[in-house]
C-alpha atoms as a PDB file:
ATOM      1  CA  UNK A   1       0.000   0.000   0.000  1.00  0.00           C
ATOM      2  CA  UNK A   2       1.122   3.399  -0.950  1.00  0.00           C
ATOM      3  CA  UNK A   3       1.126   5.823   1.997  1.00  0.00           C
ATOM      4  CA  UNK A   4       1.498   9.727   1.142  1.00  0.00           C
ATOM      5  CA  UNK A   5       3.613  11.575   3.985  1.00  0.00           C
ATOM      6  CA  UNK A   6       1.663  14.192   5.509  1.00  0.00           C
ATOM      7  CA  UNK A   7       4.141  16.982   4.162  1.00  0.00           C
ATOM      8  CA  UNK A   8       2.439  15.989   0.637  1.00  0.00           C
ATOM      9  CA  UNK A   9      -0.858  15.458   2.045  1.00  0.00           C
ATOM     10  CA  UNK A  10      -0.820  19.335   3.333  1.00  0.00           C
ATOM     11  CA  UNK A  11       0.857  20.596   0.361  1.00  0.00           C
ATOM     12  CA  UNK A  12      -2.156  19.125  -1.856  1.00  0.00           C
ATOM     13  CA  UNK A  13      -4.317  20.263   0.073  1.00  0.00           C
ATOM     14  CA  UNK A  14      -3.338  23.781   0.137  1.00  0.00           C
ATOM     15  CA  UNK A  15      -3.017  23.824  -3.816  1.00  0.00           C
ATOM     16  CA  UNK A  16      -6.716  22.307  -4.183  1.00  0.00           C
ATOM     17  CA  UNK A  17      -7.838  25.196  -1.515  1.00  0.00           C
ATOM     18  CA  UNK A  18      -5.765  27.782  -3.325  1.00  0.00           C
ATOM     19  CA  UNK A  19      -7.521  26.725  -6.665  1.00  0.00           C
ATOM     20  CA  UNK A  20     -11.200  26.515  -5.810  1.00  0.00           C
ATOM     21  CA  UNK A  21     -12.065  29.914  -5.954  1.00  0.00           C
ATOM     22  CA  UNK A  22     -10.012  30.385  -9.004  1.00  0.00           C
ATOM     23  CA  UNK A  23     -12.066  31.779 -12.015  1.00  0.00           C
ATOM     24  CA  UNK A  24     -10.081  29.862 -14.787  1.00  0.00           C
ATOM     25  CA  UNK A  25      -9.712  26.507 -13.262  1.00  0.00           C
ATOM     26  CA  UNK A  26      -7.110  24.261 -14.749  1.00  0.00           C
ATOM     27  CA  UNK A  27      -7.243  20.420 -15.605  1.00  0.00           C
ATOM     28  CA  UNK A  28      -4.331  19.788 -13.515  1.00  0.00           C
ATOM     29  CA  UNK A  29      -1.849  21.423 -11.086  1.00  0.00           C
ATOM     30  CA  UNK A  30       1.375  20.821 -10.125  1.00  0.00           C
ATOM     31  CA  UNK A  31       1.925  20.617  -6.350  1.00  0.00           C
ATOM     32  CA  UNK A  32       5.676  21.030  -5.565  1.00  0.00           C
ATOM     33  CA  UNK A  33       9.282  22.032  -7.047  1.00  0.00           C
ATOM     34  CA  UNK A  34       9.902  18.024  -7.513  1.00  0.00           C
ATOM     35  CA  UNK A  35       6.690  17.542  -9.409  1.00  0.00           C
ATOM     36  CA  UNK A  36       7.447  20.726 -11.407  1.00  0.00           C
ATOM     37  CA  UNK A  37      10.639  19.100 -12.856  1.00  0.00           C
ATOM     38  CA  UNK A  38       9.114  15.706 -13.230  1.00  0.00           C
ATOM     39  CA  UNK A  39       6.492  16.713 -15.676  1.00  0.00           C
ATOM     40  CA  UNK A  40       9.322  18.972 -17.326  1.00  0.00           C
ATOM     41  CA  UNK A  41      11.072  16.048 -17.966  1.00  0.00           C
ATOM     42  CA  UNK A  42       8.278  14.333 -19.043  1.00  0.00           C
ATOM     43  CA  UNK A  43       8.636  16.583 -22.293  1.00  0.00           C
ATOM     44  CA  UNK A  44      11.721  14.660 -23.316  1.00  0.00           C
ATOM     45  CA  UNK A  45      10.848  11.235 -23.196  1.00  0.00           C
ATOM     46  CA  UNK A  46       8.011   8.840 -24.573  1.00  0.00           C
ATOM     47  CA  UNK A  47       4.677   7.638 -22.703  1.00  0.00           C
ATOM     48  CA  UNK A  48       6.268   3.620 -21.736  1.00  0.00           C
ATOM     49  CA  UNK A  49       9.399   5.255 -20.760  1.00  0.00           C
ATOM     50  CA  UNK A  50       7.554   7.695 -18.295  1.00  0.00           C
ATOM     51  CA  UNK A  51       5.281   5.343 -16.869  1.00  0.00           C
ATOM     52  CA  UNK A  52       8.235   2.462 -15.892  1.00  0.00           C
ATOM     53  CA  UNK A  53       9.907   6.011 -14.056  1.00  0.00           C
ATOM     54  CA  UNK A  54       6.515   6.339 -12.173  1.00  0.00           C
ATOM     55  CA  UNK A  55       6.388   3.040 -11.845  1.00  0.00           C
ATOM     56  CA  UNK A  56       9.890   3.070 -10.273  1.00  0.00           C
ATOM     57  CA  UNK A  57       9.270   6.226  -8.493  1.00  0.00           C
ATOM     58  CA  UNK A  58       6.330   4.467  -6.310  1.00  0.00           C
ATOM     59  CA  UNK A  59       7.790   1.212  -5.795  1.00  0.00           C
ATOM     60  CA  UNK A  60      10.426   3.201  -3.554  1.00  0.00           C
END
């Protein structure tokens, strides 16, 4: 079972506060600088190779 720290619990949280009054909602947000540079490198690789580093990424 996957358990999310509470650090990332409360920084979620804060992000889906933050954007619920917003008037141009957004399909998805990025919570954190390590998720920010995760989906930048997600730009330079294909869709199998980014789901074996998620993949990897959650078995840790």
């Amino acid at each position: 079972m996957f358990v999310i720290p509470y650090t990332i619990a409360k920084l979620v949280a804060n992000l889906v506060l933050k954007r619920a009054d917003t008037g141009r909602p957004e399909w998805r947000y990025r919570a954190g600088e390590d998720v920010k540079k995760l989906f930048e490198g997600r730009t330079k690789i294909d869709n199998s190779e980014f789901e074996q580093l998620i993949s990897e990424l959650l078995q840790n």
